[in-house]
C-alpha atoms as a PDB file:
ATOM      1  CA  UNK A   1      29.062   8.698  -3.981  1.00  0.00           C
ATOM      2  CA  UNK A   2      29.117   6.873  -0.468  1.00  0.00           C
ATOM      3  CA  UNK A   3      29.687   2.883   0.537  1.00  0.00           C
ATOM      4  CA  UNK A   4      27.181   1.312   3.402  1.00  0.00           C
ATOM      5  CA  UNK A   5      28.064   0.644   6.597  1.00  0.00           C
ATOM      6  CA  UNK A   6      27.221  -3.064   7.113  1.00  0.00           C
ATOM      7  CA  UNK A   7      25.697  -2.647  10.219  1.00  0.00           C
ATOM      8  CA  UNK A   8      24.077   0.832   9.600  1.00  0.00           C
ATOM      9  CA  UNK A   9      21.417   2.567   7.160  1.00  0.00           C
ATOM     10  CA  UNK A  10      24.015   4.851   7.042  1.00  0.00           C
ATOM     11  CA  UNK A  11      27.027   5.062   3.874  1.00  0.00           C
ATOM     12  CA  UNK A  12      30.575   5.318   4.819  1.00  0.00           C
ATOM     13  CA  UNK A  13      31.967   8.569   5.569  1.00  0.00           C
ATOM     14  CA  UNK A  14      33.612  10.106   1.766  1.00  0.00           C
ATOM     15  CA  UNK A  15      36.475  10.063   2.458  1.00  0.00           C
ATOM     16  CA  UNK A  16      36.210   6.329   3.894  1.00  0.00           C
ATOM     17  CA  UNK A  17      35.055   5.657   0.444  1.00  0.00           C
ATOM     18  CA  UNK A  18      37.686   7.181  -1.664  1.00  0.00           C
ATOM     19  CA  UNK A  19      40.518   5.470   0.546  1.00  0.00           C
ATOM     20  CA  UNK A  20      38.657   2.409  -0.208  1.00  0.00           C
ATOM     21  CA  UNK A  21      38.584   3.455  -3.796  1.00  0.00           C
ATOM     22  CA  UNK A  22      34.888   2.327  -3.844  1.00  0.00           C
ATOM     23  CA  UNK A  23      32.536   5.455  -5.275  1.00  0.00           C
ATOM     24  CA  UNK A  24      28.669   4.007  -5.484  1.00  0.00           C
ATOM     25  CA  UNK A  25      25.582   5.664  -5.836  1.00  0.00           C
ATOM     26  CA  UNK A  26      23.527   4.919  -2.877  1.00  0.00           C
ATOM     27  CA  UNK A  27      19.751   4.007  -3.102  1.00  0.00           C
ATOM     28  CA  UNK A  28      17.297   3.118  -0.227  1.00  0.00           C
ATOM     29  CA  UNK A  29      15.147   0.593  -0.863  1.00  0.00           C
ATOM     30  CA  UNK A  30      11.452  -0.286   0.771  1.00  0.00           C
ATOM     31  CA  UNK A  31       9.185  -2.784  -0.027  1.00  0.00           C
ATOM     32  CA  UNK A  32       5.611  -2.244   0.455  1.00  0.00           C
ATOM     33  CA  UNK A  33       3.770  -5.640   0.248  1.00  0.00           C
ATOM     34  CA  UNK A  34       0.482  -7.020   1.517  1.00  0.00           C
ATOM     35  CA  UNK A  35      -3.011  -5.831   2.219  1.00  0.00           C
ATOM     36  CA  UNK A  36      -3.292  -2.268   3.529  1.00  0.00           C
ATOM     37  CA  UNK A  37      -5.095  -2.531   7.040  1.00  0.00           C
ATOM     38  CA  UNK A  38      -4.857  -0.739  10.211  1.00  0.00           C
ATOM     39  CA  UNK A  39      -4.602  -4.019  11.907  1.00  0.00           C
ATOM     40  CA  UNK A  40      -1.035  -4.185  13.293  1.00  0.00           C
ATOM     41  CA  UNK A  41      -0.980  -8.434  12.194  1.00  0.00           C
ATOM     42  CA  UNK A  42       2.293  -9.051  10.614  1.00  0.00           C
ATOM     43  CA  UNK A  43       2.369  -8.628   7.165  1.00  0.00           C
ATOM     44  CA  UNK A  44      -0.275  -5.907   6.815  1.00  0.00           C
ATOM     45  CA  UNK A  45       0.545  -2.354   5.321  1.00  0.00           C
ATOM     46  CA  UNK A  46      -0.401   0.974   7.256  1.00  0.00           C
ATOM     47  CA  UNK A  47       1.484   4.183   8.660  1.00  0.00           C
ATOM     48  CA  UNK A  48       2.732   2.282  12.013  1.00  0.00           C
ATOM     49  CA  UNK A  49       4.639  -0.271  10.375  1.00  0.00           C
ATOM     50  CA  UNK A  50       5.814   1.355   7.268  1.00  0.00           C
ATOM     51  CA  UNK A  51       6.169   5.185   8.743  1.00  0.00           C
ATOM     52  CA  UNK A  52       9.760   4.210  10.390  1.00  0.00           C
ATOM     53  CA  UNK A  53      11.111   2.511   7.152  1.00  0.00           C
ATOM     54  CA  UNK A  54       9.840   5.288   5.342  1.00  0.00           C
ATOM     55  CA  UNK A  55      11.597   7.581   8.197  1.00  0.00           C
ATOM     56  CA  UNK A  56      14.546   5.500   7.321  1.00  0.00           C
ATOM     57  CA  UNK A  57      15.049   5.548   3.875  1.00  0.00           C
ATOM     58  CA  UNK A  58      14.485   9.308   3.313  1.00  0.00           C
ATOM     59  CA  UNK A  59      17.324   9.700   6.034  1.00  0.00           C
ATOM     60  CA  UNK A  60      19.856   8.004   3.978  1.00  0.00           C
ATOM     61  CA  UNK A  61      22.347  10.725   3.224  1.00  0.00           C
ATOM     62  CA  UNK A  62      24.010  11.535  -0.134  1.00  0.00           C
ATOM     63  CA  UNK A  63      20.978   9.233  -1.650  1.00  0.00           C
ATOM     64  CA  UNK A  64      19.546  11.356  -4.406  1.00  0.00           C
ATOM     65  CA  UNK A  65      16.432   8.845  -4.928  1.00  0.00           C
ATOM     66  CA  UNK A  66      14.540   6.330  -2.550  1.00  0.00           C
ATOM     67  CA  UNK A  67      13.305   3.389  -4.510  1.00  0.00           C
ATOM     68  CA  UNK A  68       9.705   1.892  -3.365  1.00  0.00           C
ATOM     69  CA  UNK A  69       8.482  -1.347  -4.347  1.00  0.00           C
ATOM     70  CA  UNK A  70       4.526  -1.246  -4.184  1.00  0.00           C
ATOM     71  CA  UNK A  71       2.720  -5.127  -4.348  1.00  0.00           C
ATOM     72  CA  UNK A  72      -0.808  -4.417  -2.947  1.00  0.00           C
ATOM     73  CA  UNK A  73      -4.422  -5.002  -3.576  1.00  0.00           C
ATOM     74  CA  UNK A  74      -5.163  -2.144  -1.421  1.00  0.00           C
ATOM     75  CA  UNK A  75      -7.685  -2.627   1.754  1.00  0.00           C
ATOM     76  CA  UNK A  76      -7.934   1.074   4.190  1.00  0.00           C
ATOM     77  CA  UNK A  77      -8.560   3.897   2.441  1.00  0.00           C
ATOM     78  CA  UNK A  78      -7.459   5.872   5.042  1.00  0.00           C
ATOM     79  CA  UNK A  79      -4.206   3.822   5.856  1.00  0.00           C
ATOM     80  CA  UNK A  80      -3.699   4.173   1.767  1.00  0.00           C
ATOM     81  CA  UNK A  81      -3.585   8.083   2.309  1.00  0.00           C
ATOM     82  CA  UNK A  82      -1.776   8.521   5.399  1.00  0.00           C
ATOM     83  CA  UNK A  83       1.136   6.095   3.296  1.00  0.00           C
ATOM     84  CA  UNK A  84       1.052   8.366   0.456  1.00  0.00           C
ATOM     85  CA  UNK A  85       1.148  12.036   2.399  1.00  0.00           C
ATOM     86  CA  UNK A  86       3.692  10.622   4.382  1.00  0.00           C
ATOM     87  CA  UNK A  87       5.954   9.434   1.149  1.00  0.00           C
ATOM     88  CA  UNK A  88       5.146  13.321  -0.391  1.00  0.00           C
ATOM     89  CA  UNK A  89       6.069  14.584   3.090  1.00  0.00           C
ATOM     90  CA  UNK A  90       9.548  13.100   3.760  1.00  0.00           C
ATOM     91  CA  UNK A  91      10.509  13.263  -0.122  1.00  0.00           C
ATOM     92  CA  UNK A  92       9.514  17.403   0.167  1.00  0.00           C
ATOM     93  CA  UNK A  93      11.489  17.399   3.399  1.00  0.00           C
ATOM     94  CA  UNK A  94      14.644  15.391   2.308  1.00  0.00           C
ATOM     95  CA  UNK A  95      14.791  17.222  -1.262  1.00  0.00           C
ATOM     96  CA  UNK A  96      15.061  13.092  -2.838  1.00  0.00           C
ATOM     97  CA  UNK A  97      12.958  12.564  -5.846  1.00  0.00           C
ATOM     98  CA  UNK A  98      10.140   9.048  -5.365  1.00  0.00           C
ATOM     99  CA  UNK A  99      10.482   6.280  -7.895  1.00  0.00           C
ATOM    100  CA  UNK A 100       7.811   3.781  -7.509  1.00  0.00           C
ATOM    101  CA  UNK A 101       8.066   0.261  -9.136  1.00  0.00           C
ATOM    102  CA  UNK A 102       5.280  -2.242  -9.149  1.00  0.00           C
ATOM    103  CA  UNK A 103       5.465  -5.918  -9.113  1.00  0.00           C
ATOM    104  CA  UNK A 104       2.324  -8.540  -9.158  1.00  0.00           C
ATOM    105  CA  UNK A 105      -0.507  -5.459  -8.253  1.00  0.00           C
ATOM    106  CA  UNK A 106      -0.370  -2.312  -7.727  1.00  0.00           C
ATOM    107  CA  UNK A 107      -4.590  -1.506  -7.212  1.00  0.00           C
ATOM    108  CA  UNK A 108      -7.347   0.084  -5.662  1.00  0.00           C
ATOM    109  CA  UNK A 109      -5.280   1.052  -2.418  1.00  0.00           C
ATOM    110  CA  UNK A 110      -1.869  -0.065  -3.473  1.00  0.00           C
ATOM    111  CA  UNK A 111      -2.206   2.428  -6.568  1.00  0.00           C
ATOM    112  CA  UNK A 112      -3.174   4.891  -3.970  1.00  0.00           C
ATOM    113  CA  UNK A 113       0.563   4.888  -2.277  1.00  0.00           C
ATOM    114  CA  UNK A 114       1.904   4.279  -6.032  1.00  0.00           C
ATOM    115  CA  UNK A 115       0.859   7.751  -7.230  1.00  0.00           C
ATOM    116  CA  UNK A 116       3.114   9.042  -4.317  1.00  0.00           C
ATOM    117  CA  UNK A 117       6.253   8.808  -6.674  1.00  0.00           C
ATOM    118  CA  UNK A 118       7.247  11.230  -8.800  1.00  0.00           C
ATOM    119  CA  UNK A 119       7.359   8.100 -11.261  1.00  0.00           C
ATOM    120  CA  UNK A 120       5.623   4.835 -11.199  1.00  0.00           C
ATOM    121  CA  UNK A 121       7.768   1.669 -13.274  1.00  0.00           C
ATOM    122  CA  UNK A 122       5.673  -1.224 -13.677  1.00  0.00           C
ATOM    123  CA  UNK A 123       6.547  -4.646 -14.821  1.00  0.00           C
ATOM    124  CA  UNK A 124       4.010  -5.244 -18.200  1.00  0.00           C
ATOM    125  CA  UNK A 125       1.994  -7.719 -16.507  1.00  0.00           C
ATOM    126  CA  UNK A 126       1.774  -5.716 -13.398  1.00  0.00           C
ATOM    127  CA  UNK A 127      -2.193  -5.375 -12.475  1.00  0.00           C
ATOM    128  CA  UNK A 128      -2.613  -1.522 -12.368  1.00  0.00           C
ATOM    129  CA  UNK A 129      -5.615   1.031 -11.201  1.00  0.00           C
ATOM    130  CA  UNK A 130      -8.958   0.028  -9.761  1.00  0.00           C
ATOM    131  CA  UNK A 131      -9.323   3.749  -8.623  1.00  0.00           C
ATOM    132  CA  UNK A 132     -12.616   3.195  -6.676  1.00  0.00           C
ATOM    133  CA  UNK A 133     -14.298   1.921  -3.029  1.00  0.00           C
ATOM    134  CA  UNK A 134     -15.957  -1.111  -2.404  1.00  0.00           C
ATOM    135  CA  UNK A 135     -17.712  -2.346   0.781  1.00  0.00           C
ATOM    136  CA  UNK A 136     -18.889  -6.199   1.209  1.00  0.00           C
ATOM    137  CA  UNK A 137     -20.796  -7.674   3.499  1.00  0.00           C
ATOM    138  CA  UNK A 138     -23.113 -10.883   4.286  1.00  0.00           C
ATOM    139  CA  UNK A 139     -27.183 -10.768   5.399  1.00  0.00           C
ATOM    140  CA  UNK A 140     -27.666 -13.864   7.597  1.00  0.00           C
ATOM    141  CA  UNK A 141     -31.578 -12.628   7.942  1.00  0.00           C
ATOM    142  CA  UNK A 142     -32.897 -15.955   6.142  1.00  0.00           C
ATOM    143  CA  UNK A 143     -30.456 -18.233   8.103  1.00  0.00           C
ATOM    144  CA  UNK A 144     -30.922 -17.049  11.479  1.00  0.00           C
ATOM    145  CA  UNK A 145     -35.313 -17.760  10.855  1.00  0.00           C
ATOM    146  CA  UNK A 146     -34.449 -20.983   9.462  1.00  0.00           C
ATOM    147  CA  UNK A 147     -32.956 -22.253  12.794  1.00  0.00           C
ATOM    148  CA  UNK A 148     -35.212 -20.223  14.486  1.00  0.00           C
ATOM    149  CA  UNK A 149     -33.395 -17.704  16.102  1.00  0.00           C
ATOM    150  CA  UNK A 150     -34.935 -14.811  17.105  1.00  0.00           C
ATOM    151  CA  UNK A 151     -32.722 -11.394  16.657  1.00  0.00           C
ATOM    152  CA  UNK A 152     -33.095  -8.739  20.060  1.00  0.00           C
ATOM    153  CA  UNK A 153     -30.485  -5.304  19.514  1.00  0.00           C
ATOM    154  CA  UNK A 154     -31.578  -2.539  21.429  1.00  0.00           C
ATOM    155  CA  UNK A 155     -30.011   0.763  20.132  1.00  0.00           C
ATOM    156  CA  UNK A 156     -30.161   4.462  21.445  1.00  0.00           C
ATOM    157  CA  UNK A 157     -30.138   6.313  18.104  1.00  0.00           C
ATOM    158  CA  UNK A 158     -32.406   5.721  15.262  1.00  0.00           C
ATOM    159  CA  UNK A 159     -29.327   4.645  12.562  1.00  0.00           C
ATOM    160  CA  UNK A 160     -27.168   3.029  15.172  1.00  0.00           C
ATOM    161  CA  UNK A 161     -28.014  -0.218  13.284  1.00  0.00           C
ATOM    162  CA  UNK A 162     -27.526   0.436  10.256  1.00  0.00           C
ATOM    163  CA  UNK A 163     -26.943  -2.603   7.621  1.00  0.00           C
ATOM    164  CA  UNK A 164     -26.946  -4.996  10.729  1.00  0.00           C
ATOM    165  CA  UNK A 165     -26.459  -8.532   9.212  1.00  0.00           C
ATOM    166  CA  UNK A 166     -29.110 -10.309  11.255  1.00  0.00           C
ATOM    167  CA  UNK A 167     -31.681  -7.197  10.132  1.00  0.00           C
ATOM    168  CA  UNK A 168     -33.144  -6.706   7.108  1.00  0.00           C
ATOM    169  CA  UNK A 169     -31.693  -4.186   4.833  1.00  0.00           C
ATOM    170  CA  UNK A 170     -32.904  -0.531   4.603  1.00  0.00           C
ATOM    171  CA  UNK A 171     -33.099   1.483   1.643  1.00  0.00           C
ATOM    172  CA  UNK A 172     -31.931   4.442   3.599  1.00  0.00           C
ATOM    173  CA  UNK A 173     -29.150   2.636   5.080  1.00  0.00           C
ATOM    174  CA  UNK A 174     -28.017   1.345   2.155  1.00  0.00           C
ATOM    175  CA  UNK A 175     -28.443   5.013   0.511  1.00  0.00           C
ATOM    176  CA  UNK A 176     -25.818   6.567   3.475  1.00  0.00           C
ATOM    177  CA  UNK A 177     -23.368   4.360   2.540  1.00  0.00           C
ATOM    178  CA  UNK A 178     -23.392   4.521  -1.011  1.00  0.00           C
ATOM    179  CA  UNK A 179     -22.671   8.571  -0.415  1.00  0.00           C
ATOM    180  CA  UNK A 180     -19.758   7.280   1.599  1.00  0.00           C
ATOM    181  CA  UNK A 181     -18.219   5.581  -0.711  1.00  0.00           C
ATOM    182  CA  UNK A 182     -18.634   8.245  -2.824  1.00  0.00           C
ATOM    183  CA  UNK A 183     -17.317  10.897  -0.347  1.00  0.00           C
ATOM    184  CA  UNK A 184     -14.004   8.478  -0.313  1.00  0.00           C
ATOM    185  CA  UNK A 185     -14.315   8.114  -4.009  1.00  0.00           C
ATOM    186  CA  UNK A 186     -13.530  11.605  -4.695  1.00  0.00           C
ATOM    187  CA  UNK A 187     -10.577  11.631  -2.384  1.00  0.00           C
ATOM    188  CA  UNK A 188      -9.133   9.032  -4.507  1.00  0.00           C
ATOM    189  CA  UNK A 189     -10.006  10.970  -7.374  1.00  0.00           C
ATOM    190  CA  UNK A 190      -8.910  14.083  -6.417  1.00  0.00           C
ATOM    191  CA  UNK A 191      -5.072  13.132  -4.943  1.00  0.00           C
ATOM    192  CA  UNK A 192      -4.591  10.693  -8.926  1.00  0.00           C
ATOM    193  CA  UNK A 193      -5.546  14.180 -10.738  1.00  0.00           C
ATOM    194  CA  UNK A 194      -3.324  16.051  -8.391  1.00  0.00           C
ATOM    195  CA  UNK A 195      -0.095  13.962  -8.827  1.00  0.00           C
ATOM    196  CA  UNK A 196      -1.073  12.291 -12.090  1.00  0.00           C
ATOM    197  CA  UNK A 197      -3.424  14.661 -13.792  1.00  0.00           C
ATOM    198  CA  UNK A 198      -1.180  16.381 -16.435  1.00  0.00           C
ATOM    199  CA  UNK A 199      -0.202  13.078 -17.315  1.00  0.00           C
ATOM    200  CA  UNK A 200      -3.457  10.972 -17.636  1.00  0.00           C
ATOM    201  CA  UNK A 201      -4.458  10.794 -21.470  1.00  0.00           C
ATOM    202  CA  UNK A 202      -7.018   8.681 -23.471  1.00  0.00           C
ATOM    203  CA  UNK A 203     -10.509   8.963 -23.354  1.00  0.00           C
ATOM    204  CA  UNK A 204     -11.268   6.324 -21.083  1.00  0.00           C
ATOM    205  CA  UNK A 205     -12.557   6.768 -17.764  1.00  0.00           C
ATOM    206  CA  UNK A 206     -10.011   5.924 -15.436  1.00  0.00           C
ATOM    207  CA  UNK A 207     -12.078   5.901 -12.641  1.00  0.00           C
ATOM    208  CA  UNK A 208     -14.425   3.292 -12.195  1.00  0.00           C
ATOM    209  CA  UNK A 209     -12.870   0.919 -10.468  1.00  0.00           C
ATOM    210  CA  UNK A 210     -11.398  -0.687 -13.294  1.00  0.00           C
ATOM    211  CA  UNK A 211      -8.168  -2.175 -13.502  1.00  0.00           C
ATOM    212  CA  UNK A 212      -5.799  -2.855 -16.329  1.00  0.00           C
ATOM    213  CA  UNK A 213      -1.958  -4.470 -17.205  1.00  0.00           C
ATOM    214  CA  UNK A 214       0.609  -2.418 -17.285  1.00  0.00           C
ATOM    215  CA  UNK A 215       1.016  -2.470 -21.039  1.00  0.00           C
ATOM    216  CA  UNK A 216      -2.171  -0.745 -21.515  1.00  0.00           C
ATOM    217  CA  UNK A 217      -2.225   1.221 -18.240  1.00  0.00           C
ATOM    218  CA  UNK A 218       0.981   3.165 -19.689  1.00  0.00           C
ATOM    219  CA  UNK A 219      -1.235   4.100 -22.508  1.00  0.00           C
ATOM    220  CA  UNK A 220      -3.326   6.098 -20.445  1.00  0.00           C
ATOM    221  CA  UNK A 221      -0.967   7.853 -18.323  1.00  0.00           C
ATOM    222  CA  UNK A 222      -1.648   5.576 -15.426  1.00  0.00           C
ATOM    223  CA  UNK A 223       2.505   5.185 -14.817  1.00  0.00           C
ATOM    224  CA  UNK A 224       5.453   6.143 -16.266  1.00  0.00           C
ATOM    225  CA  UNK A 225       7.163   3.220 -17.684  1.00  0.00           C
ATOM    226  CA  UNK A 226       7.947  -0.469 -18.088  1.00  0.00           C
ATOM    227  CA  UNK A 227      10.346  -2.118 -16.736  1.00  0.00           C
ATOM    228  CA  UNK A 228      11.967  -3.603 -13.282  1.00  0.00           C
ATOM    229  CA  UNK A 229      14.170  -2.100 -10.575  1.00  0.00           C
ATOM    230  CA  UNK A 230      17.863  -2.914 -11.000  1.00  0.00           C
ATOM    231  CA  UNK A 231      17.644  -2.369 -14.488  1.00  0.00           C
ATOM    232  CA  UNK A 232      16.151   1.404 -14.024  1.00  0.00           C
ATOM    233  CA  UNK A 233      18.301   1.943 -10.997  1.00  0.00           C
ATOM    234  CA  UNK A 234      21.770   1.772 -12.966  1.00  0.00           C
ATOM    235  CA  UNK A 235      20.382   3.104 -15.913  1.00  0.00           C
ATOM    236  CA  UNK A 236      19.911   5.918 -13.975  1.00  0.00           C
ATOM    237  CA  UNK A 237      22.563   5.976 -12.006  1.00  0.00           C
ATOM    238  CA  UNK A 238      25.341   3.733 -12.974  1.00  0.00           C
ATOM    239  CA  UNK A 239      26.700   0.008 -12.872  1.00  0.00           C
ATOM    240  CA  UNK A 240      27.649   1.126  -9.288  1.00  0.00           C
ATOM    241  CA  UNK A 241      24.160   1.847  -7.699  1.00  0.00           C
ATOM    242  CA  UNK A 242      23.978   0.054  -4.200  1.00  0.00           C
ATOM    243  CA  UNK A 243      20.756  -0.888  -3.591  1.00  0.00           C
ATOM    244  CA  UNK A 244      19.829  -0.180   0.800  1.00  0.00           C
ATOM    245  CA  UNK A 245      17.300  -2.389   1.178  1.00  0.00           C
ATOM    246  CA  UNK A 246      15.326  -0.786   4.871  1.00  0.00           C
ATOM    247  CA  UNK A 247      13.852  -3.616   7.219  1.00  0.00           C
ATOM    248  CA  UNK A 248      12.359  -3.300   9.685  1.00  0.00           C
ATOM    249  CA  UNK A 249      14.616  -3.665  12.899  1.00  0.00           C
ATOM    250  CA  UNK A 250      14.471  -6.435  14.910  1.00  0.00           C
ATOM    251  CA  UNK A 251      15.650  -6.642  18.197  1.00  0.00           C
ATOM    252  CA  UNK A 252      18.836  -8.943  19.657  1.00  0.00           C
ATOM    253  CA  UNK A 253      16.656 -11.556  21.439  1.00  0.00           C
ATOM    254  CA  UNK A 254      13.227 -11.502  18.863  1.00  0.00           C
ATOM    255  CA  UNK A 255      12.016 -14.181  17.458  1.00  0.00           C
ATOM    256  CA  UNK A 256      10.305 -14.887  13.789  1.00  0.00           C
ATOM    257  CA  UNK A 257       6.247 -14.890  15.048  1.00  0.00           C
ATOM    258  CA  UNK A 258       5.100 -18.030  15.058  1.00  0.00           C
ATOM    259  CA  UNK A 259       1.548 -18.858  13.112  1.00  0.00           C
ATOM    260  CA  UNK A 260      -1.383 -18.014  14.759  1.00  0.00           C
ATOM    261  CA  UNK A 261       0.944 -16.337  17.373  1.00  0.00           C
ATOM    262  CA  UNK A 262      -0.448 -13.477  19.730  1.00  0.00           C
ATOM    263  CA  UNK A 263       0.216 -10.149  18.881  1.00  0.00           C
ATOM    264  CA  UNK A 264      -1.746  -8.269  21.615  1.00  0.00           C
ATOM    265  CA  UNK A 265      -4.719  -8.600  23.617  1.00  0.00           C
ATOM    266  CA  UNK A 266      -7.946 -10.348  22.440  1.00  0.00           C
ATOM    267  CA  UNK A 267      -6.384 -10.520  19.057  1.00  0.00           C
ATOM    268  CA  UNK A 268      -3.671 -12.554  17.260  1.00  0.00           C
ATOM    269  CA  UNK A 269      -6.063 -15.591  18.460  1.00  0.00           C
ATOM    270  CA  UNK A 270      -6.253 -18.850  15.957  1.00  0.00           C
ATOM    271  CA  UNK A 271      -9.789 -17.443  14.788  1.00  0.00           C
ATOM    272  CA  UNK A 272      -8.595 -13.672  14.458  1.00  0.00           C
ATOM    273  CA  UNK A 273      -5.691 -14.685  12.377  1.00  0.00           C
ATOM    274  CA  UNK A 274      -7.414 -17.095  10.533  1.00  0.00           C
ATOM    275  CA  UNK A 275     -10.470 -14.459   9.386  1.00  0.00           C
ATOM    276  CA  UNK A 276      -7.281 -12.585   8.770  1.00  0.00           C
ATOM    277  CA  UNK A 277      -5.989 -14.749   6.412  1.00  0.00           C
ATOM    278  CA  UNK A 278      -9.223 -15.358   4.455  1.00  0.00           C
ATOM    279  CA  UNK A 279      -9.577 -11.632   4.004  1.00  0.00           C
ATOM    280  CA  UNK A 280      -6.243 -11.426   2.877  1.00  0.00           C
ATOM    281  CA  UNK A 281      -6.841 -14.050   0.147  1.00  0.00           C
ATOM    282  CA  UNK A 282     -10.371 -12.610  -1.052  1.00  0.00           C
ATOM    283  CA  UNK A 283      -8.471  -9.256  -1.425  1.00  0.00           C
ATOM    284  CA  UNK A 284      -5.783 -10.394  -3.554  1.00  0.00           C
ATOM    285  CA  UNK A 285      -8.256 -13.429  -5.340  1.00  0.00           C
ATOM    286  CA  UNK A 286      -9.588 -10.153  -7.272  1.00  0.00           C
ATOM    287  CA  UNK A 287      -7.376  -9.610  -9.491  1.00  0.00           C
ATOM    288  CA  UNK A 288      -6.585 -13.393  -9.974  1.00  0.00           C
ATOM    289  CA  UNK A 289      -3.552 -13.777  -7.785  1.00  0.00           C
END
């Protein structure tokens, strides 16, 4: 159909391609990798860093598909849904159909923004699913009377407290946020049975937070097939598909950040980023990676 511009999202002009005598099908490409956070540290997924390449790749003219390659263990559950919307949004908007293709995990919040294609490819030992919420915390109540600390908070507002890790815990508290998690639960719940339900099959239930491999996820409707990008991509649409991978744009005189690097104000500090990093690993240490 069209041939890229190298220095451009944008293909050639047709008639620049038939002088050229080079006819490809164009694809945009982006890759959605990392733990979904609202925290603008490099290398973490929400709707301010992705929303432009998303912007980007649904612009690509004459491209009758935009290919997005999902590799999360999930983290915000509303960053997770603002992703997805946005994905239904531009793909309703630009009339191009959504095809999804999962590498090492595609769970909890990853599968979130997965079920935003119109079809989700999986490699078989892709991790798939782990539709649910969890919430972890530490209690440092012991530790704190051990060295003999003594805890003061002063609070206007009977709950403003609530699950404070120097505290002990309240039944109550712990009672409020179980019935958040649920509220968030069923939001989960409810956008998988909108985009997925007339496909989900089996009579397992899908929706406790379990996770499964690809090969058996297929079996019960969680995605749509198995295999890997380039291989669907011509098989779809020719030896000639050009894959447009969409970056993220970097300006003529930025550098790569540097470790521990700032990225704004009281954050991007050695600690920050190093926290950072630990939650990072614990996220993607669940499902064994």
């Amino acid at each position: 159909m069209s041939h890229i511009d190298a220095m451009t999202d944008k293909p050639k002009a047709p008639w620049l391609a038939r002088l050229t005598g080079r006819s490809e099908t164009v694809i945009p490409l982006v890759r959605l990798q990392g733990v979904i956070d609202s925290d603008i540290r490099a290398g973490r997924l929400n709707i301010a860093s992705v929303g432009p390449l998303l912007r980007r790749a649904f612009g690509v003219k004459n491209a009758p598909a935009v290919a997005i390659v999902v590799n999360s263990p999930g983290g915000s559950a509303v960053q997770s849904r603002l992703i997805a919307k946005y994905i239904r949004d531009l793909a309703a908007e630009k009339d191009k159909q959504v095809l999804v293709f999962t590498e090492d995990v595609a769970a909890s919040g990853g599968y979130f923004i997965a079920t935003a294609g119109d079809e989700i490819i999986a490699d078989p030992s892709s991790i798939v699913g782990s539709i649910g919420v969890i919430m972890a915390m530490f209690g440092f109540v012991d530790a704190i009377a051990k060295l003999g600390i003594e805890r003061r908070l002063y609070t206007a507002g009977k709950n403003k407290s609530t699950l404070d890790a120097f505290l002990p815990e309240k039944e109550e508290d712990v009672a409020r946020i179980k019935q958040m998690e649920n509220d968030i639960h069923e939001v989960f719940i409810d956008w998988v049975k909108e985009r997925r339900g007339h496909k989900l099959k089996g009579d397992v239930d899908l929706f406790t937070g379990e996770f499964w491999t690809a090969r058996r996820a297929i079996e019960y409707g969680l995605i749509d097939a198995i295999g890997d990008m380039h291989s669907t991509l011509r098989a779809r649409f020719g030896e000639k598909v050009k894959v447009l991978p969409i970056k993220p744009k970097r300006g003529l005189f930025s550098l790569p950040r540097l470790p521990f690097a700032r990225v704004e104000a009281g954050a991007g500090s050695i600690g920050h980023d190093l926290v950072a990093a630990i939650e990072d690993r614990l996220h993607w240490n669940r499902f064994g990676l």
